[in-house]
PDB file of N, CA and C in Angstrom:
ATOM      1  N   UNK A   1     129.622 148.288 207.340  1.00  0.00           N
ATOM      2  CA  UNK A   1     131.047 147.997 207.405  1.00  0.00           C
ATOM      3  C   UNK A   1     131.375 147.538 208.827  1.00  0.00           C
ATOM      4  N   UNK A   2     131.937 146.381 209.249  1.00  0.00           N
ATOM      5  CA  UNK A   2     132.584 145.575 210.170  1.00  0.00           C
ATOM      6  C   UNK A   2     133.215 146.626 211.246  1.00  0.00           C
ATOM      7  N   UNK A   3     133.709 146.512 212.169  1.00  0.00           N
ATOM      8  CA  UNK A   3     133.870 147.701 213.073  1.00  0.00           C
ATOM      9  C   UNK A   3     135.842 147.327 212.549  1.00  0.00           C
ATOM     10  N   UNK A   4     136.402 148.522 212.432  1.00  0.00           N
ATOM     11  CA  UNK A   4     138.183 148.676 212.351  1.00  0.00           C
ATOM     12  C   UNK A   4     138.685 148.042 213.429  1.00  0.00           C
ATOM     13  N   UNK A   5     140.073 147.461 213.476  1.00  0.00           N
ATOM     14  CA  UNK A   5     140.959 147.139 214.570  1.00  0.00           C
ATOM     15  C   UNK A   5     140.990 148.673 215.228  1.00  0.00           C
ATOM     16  N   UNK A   6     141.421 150.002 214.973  1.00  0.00           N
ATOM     17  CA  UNK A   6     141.539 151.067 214.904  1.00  0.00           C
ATOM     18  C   UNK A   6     140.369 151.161 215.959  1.00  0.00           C
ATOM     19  N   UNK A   7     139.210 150.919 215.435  1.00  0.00           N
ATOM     20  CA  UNK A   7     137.856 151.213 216.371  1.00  0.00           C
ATOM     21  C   UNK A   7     137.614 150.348 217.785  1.00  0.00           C
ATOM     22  N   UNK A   8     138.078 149.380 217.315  1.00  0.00           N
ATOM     23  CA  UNK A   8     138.167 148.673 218.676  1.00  0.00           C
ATOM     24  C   UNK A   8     139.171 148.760 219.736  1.00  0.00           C
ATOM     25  N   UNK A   9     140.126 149.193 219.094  1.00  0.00           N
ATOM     26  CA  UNK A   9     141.302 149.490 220.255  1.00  0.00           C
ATOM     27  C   UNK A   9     140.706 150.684 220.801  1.00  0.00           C
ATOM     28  N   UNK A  10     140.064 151.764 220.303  1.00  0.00           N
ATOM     29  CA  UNK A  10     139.465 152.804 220.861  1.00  0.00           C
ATOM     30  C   UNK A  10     138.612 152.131 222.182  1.00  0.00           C
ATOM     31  N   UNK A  11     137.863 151.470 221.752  1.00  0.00           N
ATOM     32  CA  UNK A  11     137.118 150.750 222.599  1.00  0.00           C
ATOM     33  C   UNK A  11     137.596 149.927 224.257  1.00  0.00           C
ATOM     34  N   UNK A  12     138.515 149.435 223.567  1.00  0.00           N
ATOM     35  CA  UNK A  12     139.571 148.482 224.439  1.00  0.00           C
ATOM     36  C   UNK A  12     140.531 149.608 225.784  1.00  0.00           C
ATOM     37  N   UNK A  13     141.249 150.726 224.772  1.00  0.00           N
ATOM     38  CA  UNK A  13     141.447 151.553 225.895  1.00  0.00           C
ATOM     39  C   UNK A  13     140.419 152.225 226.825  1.00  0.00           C
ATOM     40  N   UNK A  14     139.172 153.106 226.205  1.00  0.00           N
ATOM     41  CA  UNK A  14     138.260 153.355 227.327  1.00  0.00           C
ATOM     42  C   UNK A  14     137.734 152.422 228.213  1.00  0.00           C
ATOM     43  N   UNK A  15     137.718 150.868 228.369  1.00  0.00           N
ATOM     44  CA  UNK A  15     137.164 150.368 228.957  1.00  0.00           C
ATOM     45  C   UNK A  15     138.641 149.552 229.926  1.00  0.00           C
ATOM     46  N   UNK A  16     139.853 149.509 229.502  1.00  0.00           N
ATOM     47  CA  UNK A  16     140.810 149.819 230.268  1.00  0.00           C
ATOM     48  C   UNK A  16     141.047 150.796 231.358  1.00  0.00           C
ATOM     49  N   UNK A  17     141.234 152.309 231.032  1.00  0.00           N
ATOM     50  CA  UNK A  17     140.819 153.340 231.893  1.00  0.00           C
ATOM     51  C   UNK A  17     140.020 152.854 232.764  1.00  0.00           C
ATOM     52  N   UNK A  18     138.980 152.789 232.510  1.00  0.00           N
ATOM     53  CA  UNK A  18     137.624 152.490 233.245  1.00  0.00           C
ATOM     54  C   UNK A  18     138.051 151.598 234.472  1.00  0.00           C
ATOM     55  N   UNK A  19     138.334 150.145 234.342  1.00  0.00           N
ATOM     56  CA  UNK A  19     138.741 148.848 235.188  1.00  0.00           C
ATOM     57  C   UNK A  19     140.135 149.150 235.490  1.00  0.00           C
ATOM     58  N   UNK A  20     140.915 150.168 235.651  1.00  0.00           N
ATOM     59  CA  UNK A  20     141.863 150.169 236.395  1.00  0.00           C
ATOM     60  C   UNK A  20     141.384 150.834 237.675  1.00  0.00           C
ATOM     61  N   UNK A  21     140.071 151.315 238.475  1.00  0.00           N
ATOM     62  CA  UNK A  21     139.635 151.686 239.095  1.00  0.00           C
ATOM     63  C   UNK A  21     139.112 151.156 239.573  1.00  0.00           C
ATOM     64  N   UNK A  22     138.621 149.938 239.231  1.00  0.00           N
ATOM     65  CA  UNK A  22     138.007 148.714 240.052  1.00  0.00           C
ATOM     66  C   UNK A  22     138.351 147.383 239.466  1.00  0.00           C
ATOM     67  N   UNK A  23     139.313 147.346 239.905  1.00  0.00           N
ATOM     68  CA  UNK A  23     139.610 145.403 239.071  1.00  0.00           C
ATOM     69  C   UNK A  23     139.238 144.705 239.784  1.00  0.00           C
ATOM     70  N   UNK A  24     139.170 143.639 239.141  1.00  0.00           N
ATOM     71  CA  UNK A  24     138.848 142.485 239.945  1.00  0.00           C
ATOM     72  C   UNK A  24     139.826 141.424 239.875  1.00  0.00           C
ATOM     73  N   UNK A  25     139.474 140.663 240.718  1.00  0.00           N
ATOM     74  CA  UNK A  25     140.734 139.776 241.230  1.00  0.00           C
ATOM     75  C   UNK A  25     141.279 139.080 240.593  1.00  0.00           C
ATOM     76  N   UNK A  26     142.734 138.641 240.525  1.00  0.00           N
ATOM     77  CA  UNK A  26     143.784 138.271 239.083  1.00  0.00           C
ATOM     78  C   UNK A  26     143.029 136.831 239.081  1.00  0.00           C
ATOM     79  N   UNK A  27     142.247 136.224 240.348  1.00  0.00           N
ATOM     80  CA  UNK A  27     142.425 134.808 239.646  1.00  0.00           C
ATOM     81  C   UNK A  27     141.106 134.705 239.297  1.00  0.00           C
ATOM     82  N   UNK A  28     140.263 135.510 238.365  1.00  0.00           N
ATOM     83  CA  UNK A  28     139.288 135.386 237.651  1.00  0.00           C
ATOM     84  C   UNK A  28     140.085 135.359 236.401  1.00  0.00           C
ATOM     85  N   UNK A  29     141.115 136.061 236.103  1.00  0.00           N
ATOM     86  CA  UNK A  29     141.711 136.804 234.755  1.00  0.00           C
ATOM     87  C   UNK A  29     140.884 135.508 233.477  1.00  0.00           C
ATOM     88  N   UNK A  30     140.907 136.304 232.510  1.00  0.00           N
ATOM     89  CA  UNK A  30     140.190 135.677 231.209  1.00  0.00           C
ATOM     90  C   UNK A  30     140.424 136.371 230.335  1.00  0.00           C
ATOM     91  N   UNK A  31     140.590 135.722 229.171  1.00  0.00           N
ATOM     92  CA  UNK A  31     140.674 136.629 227.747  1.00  0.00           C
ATOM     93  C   UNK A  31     139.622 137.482 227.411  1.00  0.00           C
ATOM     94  N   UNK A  32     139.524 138.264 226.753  1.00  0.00           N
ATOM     95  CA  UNK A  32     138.295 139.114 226.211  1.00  0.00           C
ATOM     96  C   UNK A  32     137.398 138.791 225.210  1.00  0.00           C
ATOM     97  N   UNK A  33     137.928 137.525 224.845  1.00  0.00           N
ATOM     98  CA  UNK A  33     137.783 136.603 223.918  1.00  0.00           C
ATOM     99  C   UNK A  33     137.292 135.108 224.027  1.00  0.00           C
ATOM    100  N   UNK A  34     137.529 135.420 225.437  1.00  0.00           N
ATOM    101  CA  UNK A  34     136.803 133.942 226.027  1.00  0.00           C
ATOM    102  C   UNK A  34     135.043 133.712 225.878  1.00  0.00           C
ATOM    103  N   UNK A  35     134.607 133.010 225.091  1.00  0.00           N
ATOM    104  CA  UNK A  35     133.010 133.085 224.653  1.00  0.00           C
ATOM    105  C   UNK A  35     132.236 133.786 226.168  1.00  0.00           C
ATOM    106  N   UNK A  36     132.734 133.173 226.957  1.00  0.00           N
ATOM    107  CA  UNK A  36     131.546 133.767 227.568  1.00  0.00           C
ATOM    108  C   UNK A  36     131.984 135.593 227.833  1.00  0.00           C
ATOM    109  N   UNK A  37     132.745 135.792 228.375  1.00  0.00           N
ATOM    110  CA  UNK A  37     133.553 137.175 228.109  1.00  0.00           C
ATOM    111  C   UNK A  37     132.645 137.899 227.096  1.00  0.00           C
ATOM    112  N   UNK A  38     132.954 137.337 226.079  1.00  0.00           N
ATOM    113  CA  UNK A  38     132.936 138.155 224.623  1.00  0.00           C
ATOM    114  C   UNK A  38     131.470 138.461 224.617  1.00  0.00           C
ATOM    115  N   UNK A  39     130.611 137.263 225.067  1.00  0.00           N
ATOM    116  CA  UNK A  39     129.305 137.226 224.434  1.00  0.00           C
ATOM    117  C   UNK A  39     128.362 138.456 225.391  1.00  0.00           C
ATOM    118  N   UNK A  40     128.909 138.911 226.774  1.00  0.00           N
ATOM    119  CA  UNK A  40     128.542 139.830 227.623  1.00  0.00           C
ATOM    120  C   UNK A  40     129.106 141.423 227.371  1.00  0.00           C
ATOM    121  N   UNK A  41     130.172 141.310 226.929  1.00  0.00           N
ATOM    122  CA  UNK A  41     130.616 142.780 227.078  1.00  0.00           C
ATOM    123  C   UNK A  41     130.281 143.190 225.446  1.00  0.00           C
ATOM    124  N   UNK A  42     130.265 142.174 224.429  1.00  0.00           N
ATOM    125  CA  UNK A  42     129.777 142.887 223.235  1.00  0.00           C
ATOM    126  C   UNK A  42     128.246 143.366 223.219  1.00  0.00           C
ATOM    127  N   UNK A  43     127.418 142.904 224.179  1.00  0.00           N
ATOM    128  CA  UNK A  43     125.890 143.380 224.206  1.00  0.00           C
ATOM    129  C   UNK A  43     126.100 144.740 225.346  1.00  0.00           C
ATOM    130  N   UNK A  44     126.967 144.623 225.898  1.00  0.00           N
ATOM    131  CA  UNK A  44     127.021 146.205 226.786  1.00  0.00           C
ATOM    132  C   UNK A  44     127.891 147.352 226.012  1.00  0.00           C
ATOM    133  N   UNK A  45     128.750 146.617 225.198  1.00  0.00           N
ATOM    134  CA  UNK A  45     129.753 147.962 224.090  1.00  0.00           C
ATOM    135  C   UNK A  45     128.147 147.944 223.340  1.00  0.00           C
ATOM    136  N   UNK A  46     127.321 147.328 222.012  1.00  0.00           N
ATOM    137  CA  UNK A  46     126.169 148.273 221.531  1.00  0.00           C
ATOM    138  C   UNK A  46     125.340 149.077 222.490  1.00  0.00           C
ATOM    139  N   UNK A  47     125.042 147.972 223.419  1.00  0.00           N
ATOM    140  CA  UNK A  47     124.114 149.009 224.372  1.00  0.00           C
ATOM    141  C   UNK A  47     124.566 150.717 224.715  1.00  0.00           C
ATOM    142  N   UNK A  48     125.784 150.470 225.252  1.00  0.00           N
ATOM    143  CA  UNK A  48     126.403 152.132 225.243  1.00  0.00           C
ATOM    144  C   UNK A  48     126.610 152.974 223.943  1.00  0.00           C
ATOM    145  N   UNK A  49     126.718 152.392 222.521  1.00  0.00           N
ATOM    146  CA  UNK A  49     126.323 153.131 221.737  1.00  0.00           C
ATOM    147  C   UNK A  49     125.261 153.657 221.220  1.00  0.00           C
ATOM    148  N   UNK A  50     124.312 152.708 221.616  1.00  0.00           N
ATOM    149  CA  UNK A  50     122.793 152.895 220.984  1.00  0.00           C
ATOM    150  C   UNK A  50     122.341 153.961 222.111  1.00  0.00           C
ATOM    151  N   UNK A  51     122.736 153.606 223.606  1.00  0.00           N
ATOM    152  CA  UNK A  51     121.962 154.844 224.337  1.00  0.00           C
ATOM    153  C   UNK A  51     122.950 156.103 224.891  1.00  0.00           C
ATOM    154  N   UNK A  52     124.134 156.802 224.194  1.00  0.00           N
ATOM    155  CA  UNK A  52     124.895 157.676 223.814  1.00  0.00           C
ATOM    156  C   UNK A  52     125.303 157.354 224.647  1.00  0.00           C
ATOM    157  N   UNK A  53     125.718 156.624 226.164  1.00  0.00           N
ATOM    158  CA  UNK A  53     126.604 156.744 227.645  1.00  0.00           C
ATOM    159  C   UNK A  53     128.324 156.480 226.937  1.00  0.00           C
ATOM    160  N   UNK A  54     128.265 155.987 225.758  1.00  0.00           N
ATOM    161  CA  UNK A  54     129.852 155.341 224.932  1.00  0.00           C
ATOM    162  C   UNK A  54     130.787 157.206 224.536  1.00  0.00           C
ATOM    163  N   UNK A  55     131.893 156.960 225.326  1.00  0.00           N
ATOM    164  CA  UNK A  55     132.748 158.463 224.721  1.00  0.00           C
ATOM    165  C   UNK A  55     133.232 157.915 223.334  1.00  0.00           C
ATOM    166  N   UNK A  56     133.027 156.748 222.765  1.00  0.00           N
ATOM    167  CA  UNK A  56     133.758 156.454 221.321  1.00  0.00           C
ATOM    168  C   UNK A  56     133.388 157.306 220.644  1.00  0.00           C
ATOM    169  N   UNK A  57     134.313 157.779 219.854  1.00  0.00           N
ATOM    170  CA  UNK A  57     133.973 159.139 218.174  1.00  0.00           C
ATOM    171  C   UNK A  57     133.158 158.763 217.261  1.00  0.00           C
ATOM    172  N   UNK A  58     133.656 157.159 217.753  1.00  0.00           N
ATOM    173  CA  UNK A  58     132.635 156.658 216.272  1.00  0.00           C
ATOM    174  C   UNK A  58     131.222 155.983 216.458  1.00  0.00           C
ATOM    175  N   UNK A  59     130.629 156.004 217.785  1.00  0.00           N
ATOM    176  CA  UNK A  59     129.684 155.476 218.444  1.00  0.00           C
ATOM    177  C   UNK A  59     128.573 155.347 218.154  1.00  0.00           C
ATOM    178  N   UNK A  60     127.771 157.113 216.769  1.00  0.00           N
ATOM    179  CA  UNK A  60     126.603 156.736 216.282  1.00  0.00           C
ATOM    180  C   UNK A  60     127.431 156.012 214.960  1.00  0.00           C
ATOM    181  N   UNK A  61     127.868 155.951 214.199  1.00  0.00           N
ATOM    182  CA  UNK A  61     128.942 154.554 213.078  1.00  0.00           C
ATOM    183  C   UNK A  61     128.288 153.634 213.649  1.00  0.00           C
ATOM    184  N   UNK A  62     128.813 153.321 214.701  1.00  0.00           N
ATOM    185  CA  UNK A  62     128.837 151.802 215.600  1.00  0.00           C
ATOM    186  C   UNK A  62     127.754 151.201 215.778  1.00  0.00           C
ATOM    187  N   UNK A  63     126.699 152.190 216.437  1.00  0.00           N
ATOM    188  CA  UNK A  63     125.175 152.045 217.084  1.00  0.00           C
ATOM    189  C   UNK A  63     124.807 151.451 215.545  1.00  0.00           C
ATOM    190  N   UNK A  64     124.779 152.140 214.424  1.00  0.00           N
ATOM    191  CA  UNK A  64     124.114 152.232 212.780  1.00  0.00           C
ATOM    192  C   UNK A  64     124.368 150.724 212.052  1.00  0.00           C
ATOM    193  N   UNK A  65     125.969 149.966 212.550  1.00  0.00           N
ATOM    194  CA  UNK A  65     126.094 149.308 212.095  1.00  0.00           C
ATOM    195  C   UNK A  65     125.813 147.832 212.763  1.00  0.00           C
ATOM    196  N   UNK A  66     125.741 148.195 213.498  1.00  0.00           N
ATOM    197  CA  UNK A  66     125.570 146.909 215.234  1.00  0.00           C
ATOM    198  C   UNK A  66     123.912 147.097 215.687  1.00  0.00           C
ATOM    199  N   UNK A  67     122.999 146.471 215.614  1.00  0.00           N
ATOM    200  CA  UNK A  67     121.899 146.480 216.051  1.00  0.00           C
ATOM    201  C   UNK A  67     121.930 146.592 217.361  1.00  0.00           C
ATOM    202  N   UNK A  68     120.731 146.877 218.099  1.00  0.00           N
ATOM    203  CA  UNK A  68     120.640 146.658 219.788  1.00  0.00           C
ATOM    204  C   UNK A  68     120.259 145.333 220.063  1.00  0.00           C
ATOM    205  N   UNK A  69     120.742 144.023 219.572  1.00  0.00           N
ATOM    206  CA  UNK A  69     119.912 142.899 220.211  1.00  0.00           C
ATOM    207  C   UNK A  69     120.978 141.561 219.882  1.00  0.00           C
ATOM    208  N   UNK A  70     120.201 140.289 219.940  1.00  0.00           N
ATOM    209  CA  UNK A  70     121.283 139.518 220.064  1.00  0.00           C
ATOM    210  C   UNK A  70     122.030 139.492 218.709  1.00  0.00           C
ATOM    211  N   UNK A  71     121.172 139.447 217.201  1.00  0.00           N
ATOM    212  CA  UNK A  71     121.706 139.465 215.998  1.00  0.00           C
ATOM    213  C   UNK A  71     122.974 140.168 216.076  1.00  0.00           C
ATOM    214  N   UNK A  72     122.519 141.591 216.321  1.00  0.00           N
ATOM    215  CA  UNK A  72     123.638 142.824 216.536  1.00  0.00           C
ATOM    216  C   UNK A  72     124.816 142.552 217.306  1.00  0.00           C
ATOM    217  N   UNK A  73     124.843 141.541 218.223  1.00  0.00           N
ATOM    218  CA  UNK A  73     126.177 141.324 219.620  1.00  0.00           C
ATOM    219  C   UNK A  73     126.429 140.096 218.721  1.00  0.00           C
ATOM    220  N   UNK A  74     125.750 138.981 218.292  1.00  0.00           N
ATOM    221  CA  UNK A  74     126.421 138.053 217.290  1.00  0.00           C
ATOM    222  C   UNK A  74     127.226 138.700 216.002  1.00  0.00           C
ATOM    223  N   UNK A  75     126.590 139.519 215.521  1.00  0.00           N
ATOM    224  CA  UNK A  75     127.366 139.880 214.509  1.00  0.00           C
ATOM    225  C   UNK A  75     128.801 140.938 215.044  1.00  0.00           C
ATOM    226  N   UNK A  76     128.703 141.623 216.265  1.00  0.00           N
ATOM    227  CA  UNK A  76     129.562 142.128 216.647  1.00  0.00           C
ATOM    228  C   UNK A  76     130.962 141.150 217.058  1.00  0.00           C
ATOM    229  N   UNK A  77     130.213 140.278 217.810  1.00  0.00           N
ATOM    230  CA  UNK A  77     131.304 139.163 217.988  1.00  0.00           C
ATOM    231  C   UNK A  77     132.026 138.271 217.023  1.00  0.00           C
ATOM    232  N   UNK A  78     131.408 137.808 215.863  1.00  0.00           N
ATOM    233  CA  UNK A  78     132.315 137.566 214.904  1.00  0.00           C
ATOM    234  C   UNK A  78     132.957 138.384 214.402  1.00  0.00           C
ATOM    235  N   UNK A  79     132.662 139.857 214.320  1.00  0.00           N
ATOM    236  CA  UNK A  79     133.379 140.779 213.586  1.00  0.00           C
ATOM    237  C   UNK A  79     134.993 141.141 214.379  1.00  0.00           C
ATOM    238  N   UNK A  80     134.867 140.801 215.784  1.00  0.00           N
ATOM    239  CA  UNK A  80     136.248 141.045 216.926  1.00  0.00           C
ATOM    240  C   UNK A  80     136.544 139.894 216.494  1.00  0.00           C
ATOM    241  N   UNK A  81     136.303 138.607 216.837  1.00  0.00           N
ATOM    242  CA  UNK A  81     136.993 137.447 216.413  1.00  0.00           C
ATOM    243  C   UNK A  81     137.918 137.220 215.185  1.00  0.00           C
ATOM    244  N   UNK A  82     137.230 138.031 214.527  1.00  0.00           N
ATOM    245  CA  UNK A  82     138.060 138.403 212.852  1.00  0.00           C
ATOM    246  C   UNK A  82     139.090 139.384 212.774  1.00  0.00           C
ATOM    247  N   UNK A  83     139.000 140.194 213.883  1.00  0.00           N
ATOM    248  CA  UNK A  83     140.660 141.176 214.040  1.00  0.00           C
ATOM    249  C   UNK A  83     141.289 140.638 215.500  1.00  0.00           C
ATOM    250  N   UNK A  84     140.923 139.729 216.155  1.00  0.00           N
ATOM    251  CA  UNK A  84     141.359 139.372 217.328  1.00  0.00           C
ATOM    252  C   UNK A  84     143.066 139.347 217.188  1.00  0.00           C
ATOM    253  N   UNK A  85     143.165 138.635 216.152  1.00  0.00           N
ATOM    254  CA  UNK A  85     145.124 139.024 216.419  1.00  0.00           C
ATOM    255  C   UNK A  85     145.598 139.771 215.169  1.00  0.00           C
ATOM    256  N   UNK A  86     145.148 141.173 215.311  1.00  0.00           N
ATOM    257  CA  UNK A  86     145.913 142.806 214.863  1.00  0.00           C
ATOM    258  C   UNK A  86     146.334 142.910 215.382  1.00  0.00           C
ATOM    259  N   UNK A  87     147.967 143.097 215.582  1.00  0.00           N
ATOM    260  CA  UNK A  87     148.921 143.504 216.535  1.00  0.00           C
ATOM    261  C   UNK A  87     148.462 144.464 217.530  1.00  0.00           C
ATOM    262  N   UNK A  88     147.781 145.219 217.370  1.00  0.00           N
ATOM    263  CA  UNK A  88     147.175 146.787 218.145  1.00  0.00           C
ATOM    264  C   UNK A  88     145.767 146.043 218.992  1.00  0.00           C
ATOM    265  N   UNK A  89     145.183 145.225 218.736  1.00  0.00           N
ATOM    266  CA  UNK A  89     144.062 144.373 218.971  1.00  0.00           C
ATOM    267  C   UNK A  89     145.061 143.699 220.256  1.00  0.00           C
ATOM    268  N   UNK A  90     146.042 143.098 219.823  1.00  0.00           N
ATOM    269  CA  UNK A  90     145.933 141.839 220.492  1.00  0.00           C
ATOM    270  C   UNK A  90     146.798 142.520 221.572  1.00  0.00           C
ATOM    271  N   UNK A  91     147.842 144.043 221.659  1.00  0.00           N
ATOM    272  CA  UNK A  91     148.781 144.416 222.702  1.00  0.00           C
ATOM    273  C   UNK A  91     147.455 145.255 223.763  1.00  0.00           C
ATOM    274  N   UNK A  92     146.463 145.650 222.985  1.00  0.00           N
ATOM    275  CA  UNK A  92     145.284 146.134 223.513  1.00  0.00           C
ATOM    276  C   UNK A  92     144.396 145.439 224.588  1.00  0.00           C
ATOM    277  N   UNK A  93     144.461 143.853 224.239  1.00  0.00           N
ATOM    278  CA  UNK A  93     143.438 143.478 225.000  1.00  0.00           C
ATOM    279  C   UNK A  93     144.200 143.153 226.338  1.00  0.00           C
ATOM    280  N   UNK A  94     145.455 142.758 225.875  1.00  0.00           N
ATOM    281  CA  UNK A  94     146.640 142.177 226.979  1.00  0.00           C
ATOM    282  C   UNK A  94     146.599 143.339 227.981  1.00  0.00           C
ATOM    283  N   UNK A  95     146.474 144.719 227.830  1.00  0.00           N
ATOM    284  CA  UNK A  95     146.407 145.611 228.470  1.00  0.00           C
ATOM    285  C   UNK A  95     145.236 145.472 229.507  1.00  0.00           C
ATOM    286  N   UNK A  96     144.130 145.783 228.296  1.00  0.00           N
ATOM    287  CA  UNK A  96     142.918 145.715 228.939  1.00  0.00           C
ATOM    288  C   UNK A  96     142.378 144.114 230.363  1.00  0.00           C
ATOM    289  N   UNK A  97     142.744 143.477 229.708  1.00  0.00           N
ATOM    290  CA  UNK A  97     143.524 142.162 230.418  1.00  0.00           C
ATOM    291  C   UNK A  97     143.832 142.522 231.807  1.00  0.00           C
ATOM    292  N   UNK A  98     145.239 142.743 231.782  1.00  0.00           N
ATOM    293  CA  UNK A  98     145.784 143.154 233.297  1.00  0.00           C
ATOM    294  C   UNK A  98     145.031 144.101 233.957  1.00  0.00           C
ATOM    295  N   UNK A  99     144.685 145.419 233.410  1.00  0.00           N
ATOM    296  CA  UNK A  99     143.667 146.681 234.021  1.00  0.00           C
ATOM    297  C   UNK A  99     142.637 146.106 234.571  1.00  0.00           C
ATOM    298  N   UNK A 100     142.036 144.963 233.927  1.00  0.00           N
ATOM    299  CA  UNK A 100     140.509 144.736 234.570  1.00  0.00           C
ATOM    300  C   UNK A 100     140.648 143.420 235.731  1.00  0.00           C
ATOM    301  N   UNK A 101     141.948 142.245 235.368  1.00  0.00           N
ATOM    302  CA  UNK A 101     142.193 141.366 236.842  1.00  0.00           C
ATOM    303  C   UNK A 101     143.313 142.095 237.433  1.00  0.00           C
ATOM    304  N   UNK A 102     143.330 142.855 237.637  1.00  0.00           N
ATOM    305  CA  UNK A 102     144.751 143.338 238.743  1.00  0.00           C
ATOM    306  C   UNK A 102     144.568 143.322 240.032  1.00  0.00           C
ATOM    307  N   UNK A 103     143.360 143.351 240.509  1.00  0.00           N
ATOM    308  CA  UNK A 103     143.112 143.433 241.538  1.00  0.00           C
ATOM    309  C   UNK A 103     143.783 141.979 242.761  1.00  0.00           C
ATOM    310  N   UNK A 104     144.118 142.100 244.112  1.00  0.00           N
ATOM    311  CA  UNK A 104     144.292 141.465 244.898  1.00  0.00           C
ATOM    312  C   UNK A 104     143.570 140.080 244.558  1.00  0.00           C
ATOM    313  N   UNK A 105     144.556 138.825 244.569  1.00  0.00           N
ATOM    314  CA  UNK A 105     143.759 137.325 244.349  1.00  0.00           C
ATOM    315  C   UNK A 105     142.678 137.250 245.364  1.00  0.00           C
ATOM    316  N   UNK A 106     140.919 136.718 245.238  1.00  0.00           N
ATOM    317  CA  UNK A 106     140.615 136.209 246.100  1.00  0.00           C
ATOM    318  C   UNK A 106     141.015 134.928 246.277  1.00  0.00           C
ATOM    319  N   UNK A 107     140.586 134.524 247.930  1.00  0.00           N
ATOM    320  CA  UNK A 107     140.709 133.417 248.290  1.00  0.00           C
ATOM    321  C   UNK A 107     139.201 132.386 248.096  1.00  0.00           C
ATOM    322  N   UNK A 108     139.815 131.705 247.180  1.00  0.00           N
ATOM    323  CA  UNK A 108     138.555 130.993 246.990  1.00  0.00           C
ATOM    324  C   UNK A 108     137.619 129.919 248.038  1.00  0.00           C
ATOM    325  N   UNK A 109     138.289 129.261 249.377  1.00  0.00           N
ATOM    326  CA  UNK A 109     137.819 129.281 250.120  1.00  0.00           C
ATOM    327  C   UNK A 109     136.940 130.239 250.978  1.00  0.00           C
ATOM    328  N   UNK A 110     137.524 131.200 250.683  1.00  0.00           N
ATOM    329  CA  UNK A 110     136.190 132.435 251.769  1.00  0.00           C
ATOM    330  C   UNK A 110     135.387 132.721 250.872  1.00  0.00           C
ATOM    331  N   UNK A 111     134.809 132.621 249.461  1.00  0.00           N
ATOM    332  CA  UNK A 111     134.198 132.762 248.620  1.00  0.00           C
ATOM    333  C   UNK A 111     133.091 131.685 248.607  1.00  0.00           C
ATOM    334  N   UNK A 112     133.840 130.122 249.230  1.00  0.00           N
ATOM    335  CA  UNK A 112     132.726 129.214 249.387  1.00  0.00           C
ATOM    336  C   UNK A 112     132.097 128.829 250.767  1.00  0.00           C
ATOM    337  N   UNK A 113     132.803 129.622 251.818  1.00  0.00           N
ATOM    338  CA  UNK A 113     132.648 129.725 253.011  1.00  0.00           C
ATOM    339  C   UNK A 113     131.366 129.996 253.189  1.00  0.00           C
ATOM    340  N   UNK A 114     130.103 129.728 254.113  1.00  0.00           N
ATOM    341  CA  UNK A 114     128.836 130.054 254.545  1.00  0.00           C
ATOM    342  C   UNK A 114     129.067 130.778 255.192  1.00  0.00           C
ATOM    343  N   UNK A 115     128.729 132.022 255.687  1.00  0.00           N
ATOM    344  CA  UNK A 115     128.381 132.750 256.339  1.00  0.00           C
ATOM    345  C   UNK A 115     128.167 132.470 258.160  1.00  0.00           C
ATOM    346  N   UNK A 116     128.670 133.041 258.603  1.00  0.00           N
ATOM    347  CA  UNK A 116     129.137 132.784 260.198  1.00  0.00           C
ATOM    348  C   UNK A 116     127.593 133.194 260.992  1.00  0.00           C
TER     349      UNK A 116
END
């Protein structure tokens, strides 16, 4: 069974919590949904279920239904793409969103700056 909107907002807030402690800078900000986004953090959400570090309730569910490999993060990723706009999904990620770019803009010149 496909992972719940329900299950993923679970998801979405712990990893909110998490990046309000270290954000990173607003002018990276990106959807959670942005392919490349999606295609990285869905192979680190199985990974934390398969090796218990995930506080989700439903995490061995998750691990059982989500393989550890790319099949498993492909199939995970179409399965978010398919609740991406659940009202609770979509006020969730907007959250998760701001929590994880909040941080101070870098300046993208000192980013391409060489080293003194």
């Amino acid at each position: 069974m496909p992972i719940a909107p329900e299950q993923f907002v679970v998801t979405l807030q712990n990893m909110t919590a998490s990046w309000l402690s270290s954000p990173l800078p607003s002018n990276y900000e990106k959807s959670f949904f942005d392919p490349e986004e999606l295609a990285v953090v869905c192979s680190e959400m199985i990974d934390r279920w398969h090796s218990g570090q995930s506080s989700h309730p439903d995490a061995a569910t998750l691990a059982a239904t989500y393989t550890n490999d790319e099949a498993g993060a492909a199939a995970l990723q179409n399965d978010l793409l398919a609740i991406q706009f659940h009202p609770d999904v979509m006020a969730n990620e907007e959250a998760w969103r701001k929590a994880k770019f909040s941080g101070p803009p870098e300046d993208p010149a000192a980013a391409e700056a060489p080293p003194a």
